[in-house]
N, C-alpha and C. Protein backbone atom coordinates (compact mmCIF):
# COMPACT_ATOMS: atom_id res chain seq x y z
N UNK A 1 -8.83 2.01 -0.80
CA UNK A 1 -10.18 2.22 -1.29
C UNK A 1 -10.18 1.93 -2.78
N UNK A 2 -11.27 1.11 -3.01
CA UNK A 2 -11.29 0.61 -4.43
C UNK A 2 -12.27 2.00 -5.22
N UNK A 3 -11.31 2.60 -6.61
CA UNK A 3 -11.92 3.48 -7.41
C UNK A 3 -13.39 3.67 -7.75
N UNK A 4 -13.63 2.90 -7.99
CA UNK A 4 -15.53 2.70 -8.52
C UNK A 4 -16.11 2.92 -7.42
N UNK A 5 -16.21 1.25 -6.55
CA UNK A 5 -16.92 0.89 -5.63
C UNK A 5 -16.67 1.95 -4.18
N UNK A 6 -15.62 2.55 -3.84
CA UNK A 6 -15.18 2.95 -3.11
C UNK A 6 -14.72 1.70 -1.86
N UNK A 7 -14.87 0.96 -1.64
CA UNK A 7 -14.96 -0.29 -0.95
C UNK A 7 -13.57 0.12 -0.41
N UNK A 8 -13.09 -0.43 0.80
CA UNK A 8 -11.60 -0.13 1.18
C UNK A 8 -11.50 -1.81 2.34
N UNK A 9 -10.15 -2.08 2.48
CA UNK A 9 -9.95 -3.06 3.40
C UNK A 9 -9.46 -2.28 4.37
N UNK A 10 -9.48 -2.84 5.51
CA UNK A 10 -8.67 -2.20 6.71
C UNK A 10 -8.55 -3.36 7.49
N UNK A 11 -7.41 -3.50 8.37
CA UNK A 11 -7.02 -4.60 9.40
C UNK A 11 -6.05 -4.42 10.50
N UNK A 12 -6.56 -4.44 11.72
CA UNK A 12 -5.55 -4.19 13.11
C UNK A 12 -4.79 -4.64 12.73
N UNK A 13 -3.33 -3.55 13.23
CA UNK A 13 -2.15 -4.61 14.05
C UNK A 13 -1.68 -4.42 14.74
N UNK A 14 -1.06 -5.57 15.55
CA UNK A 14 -0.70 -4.38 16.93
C UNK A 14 0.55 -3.91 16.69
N UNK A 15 1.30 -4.49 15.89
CA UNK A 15 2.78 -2.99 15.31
C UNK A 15 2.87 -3.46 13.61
N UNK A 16 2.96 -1.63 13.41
CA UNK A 16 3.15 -1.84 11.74
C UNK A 16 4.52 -2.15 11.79
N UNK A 17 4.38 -3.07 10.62
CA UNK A 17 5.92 -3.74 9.82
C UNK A 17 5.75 -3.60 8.70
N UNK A 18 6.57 -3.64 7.51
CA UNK A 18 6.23 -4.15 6.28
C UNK A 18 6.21 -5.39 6.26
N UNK A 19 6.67 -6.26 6.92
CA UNK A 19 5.22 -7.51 6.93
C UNK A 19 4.41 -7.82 7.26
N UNK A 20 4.04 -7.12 7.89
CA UNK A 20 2.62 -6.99 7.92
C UNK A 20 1.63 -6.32 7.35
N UNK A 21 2.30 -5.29 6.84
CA UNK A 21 1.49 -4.42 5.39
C UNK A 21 1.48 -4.94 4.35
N UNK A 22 2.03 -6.38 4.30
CA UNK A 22 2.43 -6.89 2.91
C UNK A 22 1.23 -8.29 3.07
N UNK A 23 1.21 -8.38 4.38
CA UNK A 23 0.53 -9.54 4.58
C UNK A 23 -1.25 -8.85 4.41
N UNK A 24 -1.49 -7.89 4.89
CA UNK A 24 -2.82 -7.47 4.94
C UNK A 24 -3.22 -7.02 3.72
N UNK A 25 -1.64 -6.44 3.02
CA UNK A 25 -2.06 -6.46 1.42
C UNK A 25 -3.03 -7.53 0.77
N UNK A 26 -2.49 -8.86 0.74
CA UNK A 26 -2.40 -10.26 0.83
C UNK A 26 -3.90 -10.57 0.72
N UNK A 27 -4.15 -10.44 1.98
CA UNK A 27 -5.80 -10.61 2.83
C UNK A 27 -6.66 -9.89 1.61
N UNK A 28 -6.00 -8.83 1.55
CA UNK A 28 -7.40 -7.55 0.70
C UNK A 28 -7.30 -8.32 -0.98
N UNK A 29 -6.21 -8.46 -1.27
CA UNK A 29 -6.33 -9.18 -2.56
C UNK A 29 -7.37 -10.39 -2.68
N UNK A 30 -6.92 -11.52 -1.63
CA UNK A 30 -7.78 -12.30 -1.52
C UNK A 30 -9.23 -12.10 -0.86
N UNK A 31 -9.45 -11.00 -0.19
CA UNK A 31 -10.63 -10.65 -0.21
C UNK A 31 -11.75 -10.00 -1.65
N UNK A 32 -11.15 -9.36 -2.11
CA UNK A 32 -11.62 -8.92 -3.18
C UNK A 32 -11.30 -9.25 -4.66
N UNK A 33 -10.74 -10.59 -4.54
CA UNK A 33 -10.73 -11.33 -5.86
C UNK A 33 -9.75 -10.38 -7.05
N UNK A 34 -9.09 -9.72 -6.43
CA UNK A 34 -8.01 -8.87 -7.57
C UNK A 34 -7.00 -8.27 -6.83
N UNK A 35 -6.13 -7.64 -7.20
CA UNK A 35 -5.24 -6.39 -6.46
C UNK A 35 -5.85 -5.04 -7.40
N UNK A 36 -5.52 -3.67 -6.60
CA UNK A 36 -6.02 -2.50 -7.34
C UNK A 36 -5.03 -2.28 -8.68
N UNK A 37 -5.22 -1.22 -8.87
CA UNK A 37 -4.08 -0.55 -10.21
C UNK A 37 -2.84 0.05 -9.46
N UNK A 38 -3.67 0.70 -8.09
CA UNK A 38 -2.47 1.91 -7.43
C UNK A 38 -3.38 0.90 -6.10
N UNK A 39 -1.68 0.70 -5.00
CA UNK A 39 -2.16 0.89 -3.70
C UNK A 39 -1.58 2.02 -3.14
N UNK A 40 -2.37 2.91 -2.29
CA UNK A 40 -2.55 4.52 -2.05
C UNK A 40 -2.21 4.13 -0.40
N UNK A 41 -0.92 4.57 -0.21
CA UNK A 41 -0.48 4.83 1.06
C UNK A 41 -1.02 5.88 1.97
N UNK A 42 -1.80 6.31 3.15
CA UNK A 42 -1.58 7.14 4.04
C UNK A 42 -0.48 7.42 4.80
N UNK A 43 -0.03 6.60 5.45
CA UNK A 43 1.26 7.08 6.22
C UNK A 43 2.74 6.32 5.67
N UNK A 44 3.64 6.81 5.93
CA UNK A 44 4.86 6.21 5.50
C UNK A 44 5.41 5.09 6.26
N UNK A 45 5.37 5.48 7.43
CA UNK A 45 5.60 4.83 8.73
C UNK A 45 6.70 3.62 7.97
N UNK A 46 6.24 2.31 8.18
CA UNK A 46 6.92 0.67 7.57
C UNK A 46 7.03 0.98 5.99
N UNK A 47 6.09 1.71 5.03
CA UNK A 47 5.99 1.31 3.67
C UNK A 47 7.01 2.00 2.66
N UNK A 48 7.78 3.00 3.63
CA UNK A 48 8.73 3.39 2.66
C UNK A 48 10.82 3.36 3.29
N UNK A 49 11.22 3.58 2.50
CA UNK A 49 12.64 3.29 3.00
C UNK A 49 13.50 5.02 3.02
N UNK A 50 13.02 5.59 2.08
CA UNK A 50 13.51 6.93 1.78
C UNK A 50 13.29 8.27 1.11
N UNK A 51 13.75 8.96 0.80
CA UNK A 51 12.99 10.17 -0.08
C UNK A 51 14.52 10.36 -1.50
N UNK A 52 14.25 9.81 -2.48
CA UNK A 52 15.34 10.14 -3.14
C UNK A 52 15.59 11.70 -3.73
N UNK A 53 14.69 12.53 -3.59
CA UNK A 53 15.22 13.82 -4.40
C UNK A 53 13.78 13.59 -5.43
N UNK A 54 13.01 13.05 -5.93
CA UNK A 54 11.98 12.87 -6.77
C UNK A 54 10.94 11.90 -6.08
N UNK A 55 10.94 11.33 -5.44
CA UNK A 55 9.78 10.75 -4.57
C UNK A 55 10.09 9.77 -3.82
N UNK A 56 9.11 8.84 -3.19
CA UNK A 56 9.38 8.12 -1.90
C UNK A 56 9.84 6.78 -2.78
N UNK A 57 10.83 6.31 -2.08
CA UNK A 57 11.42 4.79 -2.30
C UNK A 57 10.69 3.70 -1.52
N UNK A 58 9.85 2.83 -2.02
CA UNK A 58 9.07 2.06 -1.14
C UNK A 58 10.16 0.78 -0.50
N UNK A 59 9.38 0.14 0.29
CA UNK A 59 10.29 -1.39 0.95
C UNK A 59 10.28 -2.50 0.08
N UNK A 60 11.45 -2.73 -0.43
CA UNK A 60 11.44 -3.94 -1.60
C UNK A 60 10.44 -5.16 -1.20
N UNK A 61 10.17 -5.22 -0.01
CA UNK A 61 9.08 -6.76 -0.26
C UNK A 61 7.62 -5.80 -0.71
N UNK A 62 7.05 -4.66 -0.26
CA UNK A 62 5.95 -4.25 -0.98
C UNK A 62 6.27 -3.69 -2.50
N UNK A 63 7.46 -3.49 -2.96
CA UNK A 63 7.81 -3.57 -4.64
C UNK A 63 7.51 -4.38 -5.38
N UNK A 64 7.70 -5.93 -4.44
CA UNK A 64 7.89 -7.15 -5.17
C UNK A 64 6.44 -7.30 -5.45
N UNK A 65 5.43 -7.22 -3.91
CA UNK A 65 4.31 -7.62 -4.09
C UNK A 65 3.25 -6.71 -5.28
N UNK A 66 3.65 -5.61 -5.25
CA UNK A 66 2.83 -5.18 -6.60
C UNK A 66 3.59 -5.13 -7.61
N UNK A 67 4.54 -5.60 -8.07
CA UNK A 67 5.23 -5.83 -9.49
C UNK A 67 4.43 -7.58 -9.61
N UNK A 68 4.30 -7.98 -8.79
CA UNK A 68 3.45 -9.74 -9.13
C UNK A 68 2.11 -9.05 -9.28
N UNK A 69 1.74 -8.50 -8.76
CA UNK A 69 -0.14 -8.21 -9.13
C UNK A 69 0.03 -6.68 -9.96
N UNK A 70 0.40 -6.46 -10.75
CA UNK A 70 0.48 -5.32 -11.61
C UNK A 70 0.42 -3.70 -11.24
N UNK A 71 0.84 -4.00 -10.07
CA UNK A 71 0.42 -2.27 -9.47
C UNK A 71 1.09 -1.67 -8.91
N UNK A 72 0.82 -0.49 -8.96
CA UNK A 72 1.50 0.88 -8.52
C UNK A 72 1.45 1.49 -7.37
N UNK A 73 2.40 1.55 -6.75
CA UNK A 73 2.43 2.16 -5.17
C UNK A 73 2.54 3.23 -5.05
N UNK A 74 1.81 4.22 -4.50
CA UNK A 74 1.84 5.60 -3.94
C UNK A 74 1.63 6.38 -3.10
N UNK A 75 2.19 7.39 -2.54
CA UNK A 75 2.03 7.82 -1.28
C UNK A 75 0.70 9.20 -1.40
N UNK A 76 -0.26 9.00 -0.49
CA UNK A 76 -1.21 10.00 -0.68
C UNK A 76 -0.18 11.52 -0.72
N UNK A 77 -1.09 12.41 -0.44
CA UNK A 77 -0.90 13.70 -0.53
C UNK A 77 -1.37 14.32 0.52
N UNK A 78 -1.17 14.62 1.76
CA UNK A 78 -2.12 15.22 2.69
C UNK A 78 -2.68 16.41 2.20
N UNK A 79 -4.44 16.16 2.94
CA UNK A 79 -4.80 17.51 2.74
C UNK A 79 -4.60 18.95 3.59
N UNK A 80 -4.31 19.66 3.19
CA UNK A 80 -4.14 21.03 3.51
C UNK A 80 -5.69 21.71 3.79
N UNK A 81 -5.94 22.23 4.99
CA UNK A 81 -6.95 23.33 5.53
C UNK A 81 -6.94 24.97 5.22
């Protein structure tokens, strides 16, 4: 979800990979003529590799892809009821 606009991409697949999270990354960039500041993970599932003791270690091809478009990867926070 884009900050301002709230605008968000979303796209089937029929199995998450990180290439394919990297590819739909891809799509949303080229859909919306930029990449964000932060892309904001919901689930971990493909996008991360580990938990080092201080936070989640993402999958080096989605590292690569936001170190080329300037941005920051992060894992939401679930909400609590």
């Amino acid at each position: 979800m884009l900050g301002y606009s709230h605008a968000f991409w979303a796209e089937s697949m029929e199995k998450l990979t990180t290439e394919g999270m990297a590819r739909t990354m891809v799509h949303a960039i080229e859909y919306f003529g930029g990449a964000p500041r932060v892309w904001n993970f919901e689930f971990a599932g493909a996008s991360i590799t580990h938990w080092d003791g201080q936070g989640w270690c993402f999958q080096p091809r989605l590292v690569s892809l936001a170190r080329c478009c300037s941005s920051e990867l992060r894992m939401s926070t679930p909400i609590r009821s």
